[in-house]
N, C-alpha and C. Protein backbone atom coordinates (compact mmCIF):
# COMPACT_ATOMS: atom_id res chain seq x y z
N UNK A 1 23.85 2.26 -34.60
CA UNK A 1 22.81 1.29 -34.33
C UNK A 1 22.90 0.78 -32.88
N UNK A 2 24.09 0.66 -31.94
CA UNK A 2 24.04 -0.28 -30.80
C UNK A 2 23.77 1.33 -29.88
N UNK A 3 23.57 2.73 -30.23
CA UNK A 3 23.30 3.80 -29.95
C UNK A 3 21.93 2.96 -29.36
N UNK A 4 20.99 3.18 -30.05
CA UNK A 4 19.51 2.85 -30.56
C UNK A 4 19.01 1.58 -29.32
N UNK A 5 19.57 0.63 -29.63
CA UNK A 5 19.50 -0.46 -28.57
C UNK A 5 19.54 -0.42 -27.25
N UNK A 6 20.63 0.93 -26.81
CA UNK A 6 20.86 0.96 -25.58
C UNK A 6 19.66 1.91 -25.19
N UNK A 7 19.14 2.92 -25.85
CA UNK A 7 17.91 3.43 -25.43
C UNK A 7 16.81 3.07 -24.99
N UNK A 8 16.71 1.89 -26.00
CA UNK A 8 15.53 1.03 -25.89
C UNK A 8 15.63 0.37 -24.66
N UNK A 9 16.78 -0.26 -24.80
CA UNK A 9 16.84 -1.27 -23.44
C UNK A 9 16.57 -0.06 -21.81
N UNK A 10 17.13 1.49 -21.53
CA UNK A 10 16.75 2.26 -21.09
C UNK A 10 15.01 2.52 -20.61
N UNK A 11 15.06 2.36 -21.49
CA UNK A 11 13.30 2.82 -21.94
C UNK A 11 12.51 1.73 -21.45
N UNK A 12 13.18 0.38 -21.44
CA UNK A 12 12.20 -1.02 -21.11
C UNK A 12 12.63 -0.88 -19.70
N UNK A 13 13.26 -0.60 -19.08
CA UNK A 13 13.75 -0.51 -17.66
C UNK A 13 12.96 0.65 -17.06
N UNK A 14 12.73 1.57 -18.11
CA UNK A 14 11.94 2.53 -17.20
C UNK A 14 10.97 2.26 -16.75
N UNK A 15 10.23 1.46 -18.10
CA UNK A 15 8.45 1.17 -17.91
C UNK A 15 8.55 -0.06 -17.25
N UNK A 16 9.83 -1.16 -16.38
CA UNK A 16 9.47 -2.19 -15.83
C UNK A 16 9.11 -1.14 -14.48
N UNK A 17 10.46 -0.20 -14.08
CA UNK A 17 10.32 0.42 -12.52
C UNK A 17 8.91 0.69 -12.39
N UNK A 18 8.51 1.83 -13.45
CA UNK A 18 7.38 2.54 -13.42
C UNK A 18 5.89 0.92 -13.00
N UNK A 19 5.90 0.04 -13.78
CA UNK A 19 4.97 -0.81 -13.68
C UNK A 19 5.44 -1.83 -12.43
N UNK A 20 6.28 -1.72 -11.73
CA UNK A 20 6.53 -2.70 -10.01
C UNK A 20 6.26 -1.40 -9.58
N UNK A 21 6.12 -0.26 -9.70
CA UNK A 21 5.48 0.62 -8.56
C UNK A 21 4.12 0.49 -8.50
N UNK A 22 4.01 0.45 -9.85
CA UNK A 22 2.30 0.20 -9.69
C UNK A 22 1.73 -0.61 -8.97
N UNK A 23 2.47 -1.60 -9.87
CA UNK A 23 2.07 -2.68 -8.90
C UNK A 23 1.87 -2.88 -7.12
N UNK A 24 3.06 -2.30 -6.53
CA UNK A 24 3.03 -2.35 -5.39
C UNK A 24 1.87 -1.59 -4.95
N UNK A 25 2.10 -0.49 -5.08
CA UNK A 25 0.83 0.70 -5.07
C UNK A 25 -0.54 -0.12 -4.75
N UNK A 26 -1.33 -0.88 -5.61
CA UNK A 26 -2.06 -1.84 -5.84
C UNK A 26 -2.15 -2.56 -5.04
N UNK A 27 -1.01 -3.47 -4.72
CA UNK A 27 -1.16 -4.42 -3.74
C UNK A 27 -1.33 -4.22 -2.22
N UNK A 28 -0.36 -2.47 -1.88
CA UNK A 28 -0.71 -2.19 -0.58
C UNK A 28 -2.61 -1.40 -0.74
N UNK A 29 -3.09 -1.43 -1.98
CA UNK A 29 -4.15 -0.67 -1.78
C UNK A 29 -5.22 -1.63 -1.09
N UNK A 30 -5.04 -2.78 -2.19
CA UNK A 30 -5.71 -4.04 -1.85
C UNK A 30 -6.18 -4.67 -0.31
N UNK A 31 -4.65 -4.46 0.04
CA UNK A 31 -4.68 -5.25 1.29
C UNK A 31 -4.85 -4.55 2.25
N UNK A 32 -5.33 -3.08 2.05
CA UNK A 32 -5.70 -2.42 3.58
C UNK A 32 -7.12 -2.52 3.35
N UNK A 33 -7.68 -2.50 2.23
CA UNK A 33 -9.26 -2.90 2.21
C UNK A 33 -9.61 -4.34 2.16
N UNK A 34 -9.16 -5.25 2.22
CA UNK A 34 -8.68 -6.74 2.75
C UNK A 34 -8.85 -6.97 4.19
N UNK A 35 -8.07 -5.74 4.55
CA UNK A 35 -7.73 -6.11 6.12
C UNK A 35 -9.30 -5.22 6.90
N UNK A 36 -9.71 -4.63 6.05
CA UNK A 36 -10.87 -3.72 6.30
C UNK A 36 -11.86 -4.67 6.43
N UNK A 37 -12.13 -5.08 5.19
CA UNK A 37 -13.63 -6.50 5.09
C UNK A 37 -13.11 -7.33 6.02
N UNK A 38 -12.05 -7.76 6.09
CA UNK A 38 -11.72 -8.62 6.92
C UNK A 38 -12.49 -8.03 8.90
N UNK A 39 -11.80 -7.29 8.86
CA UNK A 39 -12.18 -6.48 10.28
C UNK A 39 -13.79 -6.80 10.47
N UNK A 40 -14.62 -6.28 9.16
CA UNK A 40 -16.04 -6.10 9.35
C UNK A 40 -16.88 -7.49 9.00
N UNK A 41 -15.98 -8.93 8.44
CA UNK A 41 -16.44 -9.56 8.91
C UNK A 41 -16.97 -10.20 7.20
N UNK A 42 -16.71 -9.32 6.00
CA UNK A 42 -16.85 -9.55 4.89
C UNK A 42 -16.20 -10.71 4.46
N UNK A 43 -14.98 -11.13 4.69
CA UNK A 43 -14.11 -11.59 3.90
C UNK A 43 -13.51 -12.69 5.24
N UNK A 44 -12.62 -14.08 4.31
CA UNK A 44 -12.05 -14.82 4.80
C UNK A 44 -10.79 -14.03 5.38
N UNK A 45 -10.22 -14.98 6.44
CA UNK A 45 -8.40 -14.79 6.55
C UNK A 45 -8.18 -15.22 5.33
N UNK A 46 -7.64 -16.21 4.88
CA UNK A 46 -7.14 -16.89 3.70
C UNK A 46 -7.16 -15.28 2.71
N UNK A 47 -7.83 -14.70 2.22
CA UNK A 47 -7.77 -13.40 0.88
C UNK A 47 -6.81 -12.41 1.70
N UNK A 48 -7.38 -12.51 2.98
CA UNK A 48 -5.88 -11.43 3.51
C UNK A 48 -4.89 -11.79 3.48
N UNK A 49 -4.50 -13.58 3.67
CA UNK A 49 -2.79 -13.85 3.63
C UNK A 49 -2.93 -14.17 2.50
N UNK A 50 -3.56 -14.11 1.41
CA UNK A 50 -3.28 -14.00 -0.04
C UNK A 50 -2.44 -12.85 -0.63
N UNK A 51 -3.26 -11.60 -0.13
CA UNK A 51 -2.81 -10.64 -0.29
C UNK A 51 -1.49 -10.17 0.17
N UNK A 52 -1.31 -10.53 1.52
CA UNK A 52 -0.44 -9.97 2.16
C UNK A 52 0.90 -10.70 0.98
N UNK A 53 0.75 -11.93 0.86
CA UNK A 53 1.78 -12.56 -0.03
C UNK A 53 1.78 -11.85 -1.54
N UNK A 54 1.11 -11.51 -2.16
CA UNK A 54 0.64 -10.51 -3.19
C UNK A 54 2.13 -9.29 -3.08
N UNK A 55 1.45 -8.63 -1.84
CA UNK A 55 2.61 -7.70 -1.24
C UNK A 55 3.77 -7.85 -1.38
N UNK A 56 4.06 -8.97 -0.49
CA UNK A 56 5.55 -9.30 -0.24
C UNK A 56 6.16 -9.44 -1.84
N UNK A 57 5.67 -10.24 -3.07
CA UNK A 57 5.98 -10.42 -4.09
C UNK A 57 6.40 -9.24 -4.54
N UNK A 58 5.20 -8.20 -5.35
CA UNK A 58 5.15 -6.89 -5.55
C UNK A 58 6.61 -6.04 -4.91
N UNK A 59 7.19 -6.62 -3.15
CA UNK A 59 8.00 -5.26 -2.93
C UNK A 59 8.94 -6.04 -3.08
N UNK A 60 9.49 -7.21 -3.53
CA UNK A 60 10.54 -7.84 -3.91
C UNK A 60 10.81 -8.12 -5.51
N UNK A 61 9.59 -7.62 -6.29
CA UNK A 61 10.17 -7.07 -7.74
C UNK A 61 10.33 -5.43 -7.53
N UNK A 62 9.57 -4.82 -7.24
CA UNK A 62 10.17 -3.29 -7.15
C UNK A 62 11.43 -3.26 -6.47
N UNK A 63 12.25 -4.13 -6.10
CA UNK A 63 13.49 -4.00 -5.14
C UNK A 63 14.20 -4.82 -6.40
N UNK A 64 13.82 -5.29 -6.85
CA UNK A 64 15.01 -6.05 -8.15
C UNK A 64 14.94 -4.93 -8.89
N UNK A 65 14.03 -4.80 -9.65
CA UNK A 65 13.84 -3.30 -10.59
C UNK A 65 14.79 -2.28 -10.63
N UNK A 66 14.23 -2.10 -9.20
CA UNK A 66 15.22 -0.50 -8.48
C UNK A 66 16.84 -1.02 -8.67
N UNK A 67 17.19 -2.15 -8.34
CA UNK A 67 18.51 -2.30 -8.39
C UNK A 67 19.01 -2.83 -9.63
N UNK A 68 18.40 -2.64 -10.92
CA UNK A 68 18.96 -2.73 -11.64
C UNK A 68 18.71 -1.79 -12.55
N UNK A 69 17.98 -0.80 -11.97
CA UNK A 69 18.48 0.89 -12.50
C UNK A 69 19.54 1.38 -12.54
């Protein structure tokens, strides 16, 4: 049985890494089309340093994640 547990717990670690990549993925997608509207005049500063903070979050859980692979 503590076989079983340790898999699982395996398995929940996989799908956290797998989902802070995403995430990041996302957030750098975000914020280059952020920084795009922004350029053309669409969009506030404020949604870009939203984002950009978005980012920073995003690559500081994929960096916990990773290190506790």
């Amino acid at each position: 049985m503590e076989r079983e547990t340790i898999l699982e717990h395996e398995t929940t670690l996989e799908h956290a890494l797998d989902l802070a990549r995403s995430n990041h993925k996302e957030a750098l997608r975000l914020l280059a089309e952020a920084k795009t509207a922004f350029a053309a005049g669409e969009i506030v500063e404020d949604r870009v340093i939203q984002l950009e903070s978005l980012l920073e979050l995003a690559a500081e859980d994929l960096h916990r994640v990773t290190k506790e692979q």
